[in-house]
PDB file of N, CA and C in Angstrom:
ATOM      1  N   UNK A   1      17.779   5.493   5.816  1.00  0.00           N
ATOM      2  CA  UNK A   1      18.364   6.813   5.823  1.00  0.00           C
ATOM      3  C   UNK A   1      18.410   7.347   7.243  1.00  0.00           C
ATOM      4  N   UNK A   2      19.182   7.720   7.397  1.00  0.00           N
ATOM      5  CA  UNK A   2      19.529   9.064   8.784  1.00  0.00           C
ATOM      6  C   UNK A   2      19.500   9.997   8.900  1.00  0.00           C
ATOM      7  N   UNK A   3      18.537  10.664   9.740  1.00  0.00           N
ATOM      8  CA  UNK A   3      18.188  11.552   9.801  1.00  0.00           C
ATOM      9  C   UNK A   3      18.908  12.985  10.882  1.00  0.00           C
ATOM     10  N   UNK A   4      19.441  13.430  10.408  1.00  0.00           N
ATOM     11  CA  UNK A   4      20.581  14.600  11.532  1.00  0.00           C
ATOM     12  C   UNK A   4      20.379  15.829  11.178  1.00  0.00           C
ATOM     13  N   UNK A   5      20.003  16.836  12.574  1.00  0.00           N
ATOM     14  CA  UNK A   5      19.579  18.110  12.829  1.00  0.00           C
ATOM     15  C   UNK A   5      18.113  17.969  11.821  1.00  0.00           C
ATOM     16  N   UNK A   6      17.702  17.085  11.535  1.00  0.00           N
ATOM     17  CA  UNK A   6      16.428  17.822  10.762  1.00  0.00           C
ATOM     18  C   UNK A   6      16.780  17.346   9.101  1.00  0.00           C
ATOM     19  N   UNK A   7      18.186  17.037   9.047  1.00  0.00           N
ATOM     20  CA  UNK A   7      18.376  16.780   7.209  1.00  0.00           C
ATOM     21  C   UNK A   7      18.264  15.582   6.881  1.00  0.00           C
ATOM     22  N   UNK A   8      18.225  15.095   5.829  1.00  0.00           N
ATOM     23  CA  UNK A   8      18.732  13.329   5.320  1.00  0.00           C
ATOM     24  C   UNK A   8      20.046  13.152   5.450  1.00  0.00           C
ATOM     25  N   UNK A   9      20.795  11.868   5.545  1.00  0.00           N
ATOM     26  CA  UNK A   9      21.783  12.058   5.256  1.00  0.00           C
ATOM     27  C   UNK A   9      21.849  11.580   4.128  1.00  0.00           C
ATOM     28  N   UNK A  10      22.601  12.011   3.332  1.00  0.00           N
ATOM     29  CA  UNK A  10      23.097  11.362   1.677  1.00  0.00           C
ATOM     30  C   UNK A  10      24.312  11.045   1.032  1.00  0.00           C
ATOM     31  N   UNK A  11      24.191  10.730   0.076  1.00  0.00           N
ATOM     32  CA  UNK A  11      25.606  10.236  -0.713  1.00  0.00           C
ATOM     33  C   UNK A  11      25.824  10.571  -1.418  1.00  0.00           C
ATOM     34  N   UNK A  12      26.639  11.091  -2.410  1.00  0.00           N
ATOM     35  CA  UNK A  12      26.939  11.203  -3.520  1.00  0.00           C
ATOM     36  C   UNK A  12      27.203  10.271  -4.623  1.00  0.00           C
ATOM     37  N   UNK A  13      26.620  10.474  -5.811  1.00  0.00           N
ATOM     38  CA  UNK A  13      27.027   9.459  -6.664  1.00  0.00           C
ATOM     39  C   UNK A  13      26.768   9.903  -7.826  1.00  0.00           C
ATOM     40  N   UNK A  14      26.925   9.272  -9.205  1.00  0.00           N
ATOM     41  CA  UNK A  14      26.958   9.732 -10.340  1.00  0.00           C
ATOM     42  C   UNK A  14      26.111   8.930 -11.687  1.00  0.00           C
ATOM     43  N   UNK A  15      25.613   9.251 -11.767  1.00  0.00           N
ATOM     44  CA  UNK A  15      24.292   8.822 -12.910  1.00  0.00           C
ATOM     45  C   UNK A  15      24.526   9.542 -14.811  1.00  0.00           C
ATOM     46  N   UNK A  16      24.469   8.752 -15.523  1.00  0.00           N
ATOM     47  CA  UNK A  16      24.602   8.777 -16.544  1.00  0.00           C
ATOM     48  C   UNK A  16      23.324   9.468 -17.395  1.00  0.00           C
ATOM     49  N   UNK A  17      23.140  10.559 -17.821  1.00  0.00           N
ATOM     50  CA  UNK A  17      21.553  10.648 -18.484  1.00  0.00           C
ATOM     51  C   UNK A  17      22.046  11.346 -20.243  1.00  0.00           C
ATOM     52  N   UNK A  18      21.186  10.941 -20.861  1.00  0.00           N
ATOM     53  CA  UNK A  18      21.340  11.471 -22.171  1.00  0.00           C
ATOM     54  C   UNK A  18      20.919  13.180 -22.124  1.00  0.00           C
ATOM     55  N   UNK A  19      21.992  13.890 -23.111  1.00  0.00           N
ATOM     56  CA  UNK A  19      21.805  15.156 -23.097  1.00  0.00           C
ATOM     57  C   UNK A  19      20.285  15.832 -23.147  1.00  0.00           C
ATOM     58  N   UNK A  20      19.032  14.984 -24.193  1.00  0.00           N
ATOM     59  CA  UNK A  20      18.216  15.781 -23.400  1.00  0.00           C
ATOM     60  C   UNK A  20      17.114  15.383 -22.829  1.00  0.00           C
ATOM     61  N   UNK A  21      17.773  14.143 -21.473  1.00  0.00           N
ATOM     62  CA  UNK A  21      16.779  14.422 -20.408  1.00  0.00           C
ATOM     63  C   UNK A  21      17.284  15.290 -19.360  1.00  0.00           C
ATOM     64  N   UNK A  22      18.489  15.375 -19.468  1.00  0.00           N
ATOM     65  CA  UNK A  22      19.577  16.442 -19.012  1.00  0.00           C
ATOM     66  C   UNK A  22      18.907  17.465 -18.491  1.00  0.00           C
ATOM     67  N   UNK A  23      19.074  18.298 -20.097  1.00  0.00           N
ATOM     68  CA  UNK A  23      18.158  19.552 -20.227  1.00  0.00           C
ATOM     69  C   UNK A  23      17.009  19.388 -19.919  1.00  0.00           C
ATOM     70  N   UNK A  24      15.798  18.713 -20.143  1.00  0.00           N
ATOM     71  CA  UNK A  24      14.593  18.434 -19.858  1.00  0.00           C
ATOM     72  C   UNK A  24      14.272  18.359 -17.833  1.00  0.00           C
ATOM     73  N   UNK A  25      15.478  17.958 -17.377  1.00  0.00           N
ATOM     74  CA  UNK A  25      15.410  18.055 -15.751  1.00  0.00           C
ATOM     75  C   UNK A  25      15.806  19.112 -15.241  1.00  0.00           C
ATOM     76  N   UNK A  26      16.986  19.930 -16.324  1.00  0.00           N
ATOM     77  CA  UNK A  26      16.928  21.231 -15.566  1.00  0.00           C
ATOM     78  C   UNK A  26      15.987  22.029 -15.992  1.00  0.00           C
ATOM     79  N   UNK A  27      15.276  22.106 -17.047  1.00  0.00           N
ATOM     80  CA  UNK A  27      14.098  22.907 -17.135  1.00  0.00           C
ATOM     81  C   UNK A  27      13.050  22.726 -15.963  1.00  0.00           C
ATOM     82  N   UNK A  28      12.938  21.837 -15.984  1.00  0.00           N
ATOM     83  CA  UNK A  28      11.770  21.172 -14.661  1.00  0.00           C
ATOM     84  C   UNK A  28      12.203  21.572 -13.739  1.00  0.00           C
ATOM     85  N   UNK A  29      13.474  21.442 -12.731  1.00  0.00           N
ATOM     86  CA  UNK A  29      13.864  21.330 -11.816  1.00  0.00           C
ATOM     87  C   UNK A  29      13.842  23.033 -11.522  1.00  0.00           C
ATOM     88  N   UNK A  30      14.627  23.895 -12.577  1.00  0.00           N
ATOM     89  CA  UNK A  30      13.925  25.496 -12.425  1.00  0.00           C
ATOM     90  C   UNK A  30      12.806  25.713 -12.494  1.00  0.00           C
ATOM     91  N   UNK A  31      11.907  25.585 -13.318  1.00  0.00           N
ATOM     92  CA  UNK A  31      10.487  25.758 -13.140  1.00  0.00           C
ATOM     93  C   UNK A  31       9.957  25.688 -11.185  1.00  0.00           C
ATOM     94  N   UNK A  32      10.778  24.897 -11.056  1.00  0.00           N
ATOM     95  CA  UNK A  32      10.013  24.159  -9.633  1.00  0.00           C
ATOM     96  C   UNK A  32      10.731  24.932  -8.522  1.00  0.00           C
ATOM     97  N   UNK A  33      11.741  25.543  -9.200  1.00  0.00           N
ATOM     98  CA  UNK A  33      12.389  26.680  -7.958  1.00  0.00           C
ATOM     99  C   UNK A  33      13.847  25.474  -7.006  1.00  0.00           C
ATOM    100  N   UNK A  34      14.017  24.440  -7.919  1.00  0.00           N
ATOM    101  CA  UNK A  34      14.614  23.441  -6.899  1.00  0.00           C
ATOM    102  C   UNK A  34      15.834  23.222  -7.712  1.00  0.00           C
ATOM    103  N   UNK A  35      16.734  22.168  -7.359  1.00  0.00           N
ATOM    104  CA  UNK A  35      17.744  21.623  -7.396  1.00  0.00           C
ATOM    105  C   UNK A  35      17.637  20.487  -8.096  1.00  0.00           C
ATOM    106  N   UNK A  36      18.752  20.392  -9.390  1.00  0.00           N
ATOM    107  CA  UNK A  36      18.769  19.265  -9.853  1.00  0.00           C
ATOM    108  C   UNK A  36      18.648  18.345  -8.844  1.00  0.00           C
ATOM    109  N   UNK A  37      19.485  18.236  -8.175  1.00  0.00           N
ATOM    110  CA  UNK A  37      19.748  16.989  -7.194  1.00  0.00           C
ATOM    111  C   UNK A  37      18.161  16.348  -6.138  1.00  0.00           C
ATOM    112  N   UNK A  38      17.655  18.033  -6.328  1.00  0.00           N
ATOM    113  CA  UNK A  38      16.486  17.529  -5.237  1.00  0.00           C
ATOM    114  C   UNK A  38      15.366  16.532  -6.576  1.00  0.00           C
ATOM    115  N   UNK A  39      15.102  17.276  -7.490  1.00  0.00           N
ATOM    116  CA  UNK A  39      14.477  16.947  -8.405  1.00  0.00           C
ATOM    117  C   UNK A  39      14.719  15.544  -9.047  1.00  0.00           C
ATOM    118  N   UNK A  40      15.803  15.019  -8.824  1.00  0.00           N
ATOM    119  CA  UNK A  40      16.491  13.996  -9.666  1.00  0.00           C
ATOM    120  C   UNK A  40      16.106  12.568  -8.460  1.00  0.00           C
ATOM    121  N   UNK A  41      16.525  13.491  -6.846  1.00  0.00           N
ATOM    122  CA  UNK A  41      16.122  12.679  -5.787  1.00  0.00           C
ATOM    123  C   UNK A  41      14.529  12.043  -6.297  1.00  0.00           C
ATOM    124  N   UNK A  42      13.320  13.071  -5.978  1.00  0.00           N
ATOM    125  CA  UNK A  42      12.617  12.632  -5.728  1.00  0.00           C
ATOM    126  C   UNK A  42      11.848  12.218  -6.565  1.00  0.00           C
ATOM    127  N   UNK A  43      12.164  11.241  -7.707  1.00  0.00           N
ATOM    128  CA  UNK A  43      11.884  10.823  -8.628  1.00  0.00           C
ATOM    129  C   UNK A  43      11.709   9.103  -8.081  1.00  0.00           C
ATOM    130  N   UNK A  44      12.881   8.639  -7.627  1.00  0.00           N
ATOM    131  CA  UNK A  44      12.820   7.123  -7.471  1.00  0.00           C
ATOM    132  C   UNK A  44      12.086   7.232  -5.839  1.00  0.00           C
ATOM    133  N   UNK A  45      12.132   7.754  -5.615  1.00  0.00           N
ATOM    134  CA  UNK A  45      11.170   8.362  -4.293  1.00  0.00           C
ATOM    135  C   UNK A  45       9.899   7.731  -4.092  1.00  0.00           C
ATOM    136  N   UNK A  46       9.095   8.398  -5.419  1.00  0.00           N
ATOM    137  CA  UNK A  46       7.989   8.594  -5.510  1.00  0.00           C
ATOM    138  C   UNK A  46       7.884   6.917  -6.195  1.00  0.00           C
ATOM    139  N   UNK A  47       8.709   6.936  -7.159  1.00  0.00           N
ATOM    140  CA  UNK A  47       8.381   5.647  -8.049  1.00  0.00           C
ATOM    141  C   UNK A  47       8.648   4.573  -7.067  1.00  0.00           C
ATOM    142  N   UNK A  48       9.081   4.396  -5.845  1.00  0.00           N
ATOM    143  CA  UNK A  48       9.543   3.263  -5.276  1.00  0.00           C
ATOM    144  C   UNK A  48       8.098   2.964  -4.432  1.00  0.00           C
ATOM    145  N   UNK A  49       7.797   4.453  -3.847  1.00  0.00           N
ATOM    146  CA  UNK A  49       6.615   3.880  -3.259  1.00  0.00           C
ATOM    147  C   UNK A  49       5.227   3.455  -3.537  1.00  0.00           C
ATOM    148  N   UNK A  50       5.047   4.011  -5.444  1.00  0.00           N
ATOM    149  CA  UNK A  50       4.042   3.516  -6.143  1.00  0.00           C
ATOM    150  C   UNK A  50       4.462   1.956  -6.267  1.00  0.00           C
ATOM    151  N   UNK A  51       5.430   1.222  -5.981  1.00  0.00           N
ATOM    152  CA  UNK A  51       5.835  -0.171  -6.313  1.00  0.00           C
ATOM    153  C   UNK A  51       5.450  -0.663  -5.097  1.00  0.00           C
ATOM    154  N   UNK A  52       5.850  -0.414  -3.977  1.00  0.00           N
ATOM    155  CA  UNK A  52       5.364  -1.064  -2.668  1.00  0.00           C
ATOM    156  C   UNK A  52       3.706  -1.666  -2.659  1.00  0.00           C
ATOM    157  N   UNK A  53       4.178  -2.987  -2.625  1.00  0.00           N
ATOM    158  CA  UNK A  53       2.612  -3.078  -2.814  1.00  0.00           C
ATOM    159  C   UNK A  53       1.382  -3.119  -1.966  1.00  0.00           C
ATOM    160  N   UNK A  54       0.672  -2.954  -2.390  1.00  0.00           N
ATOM    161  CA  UNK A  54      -0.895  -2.815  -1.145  1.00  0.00           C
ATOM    162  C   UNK A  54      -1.613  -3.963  -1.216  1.00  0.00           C
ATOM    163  N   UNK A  55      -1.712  -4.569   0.191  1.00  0.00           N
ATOM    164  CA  UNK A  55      -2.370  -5.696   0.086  1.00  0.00           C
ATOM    165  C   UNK A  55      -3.850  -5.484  -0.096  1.00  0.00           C
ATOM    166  N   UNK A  56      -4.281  -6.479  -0.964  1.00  0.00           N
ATOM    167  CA  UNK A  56      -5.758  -6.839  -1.873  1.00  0.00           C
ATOM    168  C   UNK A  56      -6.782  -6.421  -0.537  1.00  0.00           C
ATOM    169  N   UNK A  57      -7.368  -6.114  -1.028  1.00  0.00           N
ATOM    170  CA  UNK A  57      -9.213  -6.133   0.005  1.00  0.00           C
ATOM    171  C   UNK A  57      -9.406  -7.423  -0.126  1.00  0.00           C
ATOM    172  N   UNK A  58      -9.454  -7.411   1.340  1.00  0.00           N
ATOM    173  CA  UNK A  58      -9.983  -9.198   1.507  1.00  0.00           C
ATOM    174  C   UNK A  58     -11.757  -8.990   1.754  1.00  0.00           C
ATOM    175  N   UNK A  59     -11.828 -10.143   1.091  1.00  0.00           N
ATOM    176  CA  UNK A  59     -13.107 -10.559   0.405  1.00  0.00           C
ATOM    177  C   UNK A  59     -13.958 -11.488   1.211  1.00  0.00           C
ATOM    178  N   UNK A  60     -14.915 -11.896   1.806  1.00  0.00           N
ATOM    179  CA  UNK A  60     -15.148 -13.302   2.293  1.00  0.00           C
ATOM    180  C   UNK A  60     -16.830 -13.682   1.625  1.00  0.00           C
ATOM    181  N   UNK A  61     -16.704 -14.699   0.296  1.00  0.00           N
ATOM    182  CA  UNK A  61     -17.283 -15.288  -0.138  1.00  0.00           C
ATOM    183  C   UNK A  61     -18.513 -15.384   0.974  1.00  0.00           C
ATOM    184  N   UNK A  62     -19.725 -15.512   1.088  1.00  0.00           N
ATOM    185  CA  UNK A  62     -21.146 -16.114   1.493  1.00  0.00           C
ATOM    186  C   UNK A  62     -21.695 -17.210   0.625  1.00  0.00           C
ATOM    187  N   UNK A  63     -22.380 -17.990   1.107  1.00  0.00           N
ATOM    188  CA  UNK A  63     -23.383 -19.117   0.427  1.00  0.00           C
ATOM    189  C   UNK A  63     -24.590 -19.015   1.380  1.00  0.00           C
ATOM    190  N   UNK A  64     -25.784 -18.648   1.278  1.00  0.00           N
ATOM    191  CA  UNK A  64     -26.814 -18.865   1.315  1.00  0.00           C
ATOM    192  C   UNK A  64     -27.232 -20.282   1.553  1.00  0.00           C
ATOM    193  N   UNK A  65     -27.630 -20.871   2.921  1.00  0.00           N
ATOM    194  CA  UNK A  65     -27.780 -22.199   3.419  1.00  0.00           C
ATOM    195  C   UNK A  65     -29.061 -22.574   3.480  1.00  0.00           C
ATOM    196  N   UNK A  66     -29.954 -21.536   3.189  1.00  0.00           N
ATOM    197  CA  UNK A  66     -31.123 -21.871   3.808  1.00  0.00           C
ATOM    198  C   UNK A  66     -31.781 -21.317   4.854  1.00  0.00           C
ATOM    199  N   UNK A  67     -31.094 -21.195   5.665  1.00  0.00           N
ATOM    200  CA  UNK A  67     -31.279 -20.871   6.801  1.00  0.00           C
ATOM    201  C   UNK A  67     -31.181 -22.098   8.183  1.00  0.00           C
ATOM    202  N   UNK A  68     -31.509 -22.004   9.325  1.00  0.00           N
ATOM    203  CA  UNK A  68     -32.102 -22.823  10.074  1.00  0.00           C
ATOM    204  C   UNK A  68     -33.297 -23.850   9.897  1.00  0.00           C
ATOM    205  N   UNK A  69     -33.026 -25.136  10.436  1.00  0.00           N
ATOM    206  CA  UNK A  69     -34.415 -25.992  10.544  1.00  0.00           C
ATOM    207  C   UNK A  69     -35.249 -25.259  10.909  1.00  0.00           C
ATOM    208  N   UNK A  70     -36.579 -25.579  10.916  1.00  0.00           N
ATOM    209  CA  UNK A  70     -37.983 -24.969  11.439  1.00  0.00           C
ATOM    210  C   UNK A  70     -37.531 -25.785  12.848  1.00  0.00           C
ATOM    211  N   UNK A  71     -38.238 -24.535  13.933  1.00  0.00           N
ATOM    212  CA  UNK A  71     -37.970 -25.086  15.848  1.00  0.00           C
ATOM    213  C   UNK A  71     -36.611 -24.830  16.154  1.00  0.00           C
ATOM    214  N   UNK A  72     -35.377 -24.696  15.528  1.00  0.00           N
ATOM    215  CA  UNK A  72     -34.588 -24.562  15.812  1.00  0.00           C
ATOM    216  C   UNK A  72     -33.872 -23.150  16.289  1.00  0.00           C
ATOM    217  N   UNK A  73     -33.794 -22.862  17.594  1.00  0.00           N
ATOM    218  CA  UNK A  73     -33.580 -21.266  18.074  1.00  0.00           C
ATOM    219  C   UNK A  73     -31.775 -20.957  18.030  1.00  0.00           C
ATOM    220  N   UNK A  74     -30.922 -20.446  17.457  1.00  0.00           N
ATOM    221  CA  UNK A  74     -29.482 -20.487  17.364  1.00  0.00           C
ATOM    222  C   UNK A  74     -29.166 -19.131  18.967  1.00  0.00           C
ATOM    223  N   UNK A  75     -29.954 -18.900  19.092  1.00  0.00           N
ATOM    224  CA  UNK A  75     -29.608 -17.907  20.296  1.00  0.00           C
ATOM    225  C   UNK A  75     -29.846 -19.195  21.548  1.00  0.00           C
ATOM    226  N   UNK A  76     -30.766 -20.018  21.334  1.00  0.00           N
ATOM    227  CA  UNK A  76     -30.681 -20.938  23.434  1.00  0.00           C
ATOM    228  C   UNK A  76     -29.391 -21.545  22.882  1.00  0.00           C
ATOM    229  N   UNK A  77     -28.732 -22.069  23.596  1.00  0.00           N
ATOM    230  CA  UNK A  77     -27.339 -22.859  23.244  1.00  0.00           C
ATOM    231  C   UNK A  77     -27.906 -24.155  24.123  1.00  0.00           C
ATOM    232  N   UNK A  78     -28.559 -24.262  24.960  1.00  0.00           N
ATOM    233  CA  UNK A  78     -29.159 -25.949  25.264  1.00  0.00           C
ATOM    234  C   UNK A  78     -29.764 -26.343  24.137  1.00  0.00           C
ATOM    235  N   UNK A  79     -31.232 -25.866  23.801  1.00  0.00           N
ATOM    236  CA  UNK A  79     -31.840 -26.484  22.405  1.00  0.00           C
ATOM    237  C   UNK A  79     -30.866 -26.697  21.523  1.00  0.00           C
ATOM    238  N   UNK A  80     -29.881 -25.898  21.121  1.00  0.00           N
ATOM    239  CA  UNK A  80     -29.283 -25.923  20.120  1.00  0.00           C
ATOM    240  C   UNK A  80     -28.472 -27.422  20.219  1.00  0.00           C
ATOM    241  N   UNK A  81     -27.889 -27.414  21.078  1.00  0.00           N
ATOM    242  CA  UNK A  81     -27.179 -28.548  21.345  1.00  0.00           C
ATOM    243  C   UNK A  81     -27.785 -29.673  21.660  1.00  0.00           C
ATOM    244  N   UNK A  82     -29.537 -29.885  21.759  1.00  0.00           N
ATOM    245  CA  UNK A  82     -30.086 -30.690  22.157  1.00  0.00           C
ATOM    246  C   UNK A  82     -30.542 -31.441  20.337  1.00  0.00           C
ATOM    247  N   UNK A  83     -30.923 -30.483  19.827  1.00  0.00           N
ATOM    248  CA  UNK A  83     -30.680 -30.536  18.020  1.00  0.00           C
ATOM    249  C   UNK A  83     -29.386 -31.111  17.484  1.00  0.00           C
ATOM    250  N   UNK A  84     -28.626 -30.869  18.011  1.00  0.00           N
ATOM    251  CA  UNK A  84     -27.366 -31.174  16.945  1.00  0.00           C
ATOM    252  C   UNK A  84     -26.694 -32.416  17.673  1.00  0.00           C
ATOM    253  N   UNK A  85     -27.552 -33.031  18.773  1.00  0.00           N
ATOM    254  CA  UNK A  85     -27.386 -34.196  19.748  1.00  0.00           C
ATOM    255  C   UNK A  85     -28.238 -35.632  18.882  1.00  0.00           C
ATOM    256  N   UNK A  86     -29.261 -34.855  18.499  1.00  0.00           N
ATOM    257  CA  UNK A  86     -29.780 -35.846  18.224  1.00  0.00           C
ATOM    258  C   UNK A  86     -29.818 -36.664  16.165  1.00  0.00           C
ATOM    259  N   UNK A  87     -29.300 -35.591  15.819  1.00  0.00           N
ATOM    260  CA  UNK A  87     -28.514 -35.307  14.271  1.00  0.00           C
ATOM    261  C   UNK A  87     -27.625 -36.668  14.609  1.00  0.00           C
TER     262      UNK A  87
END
């Protein structure tokens, strides 16, 4: 969409609705102080962006190893490598 002076720009077009969701949108749409058209807009609006989907919470599995050998320090990086030299 394009946006000029501040408005949307839009289109016109023509939608088919049974007489009473008709009535049922202009009741709503007065209640709300608004415009069929605005009311009718922001319907697939809303529903389009409840569809957009949200990616999952990523997760990262653990397994419990044990831990370290006994003597083995993971902070010196010589020992460490002097251990996993002789493995």
């Amino acid at each position: 969409m394009v946006a000029m002076l501040g408005y949307m720009a839009t289109t016109r077009t023509t939608i088919t609705l049974d007489q009473g969701l008709l009535e049922e949108v202009k009741q709503q749409a007065s209640q709300a102080h608004r415009t069929v058209s605005d009311f009718v807009g922001e319907s697939p609006r809303g529903r389009l962006s409840s569809m957009r989907r949200q990616p999952e919470p990523f997760t990262l599995a653990t397994v419990d190893l044990g831990g370290c050998e006994p003597g083995v320090d993971i902070s010196d990086n010589a020992s460490l490598r002097d251990v996993m030299d002789d493995e």
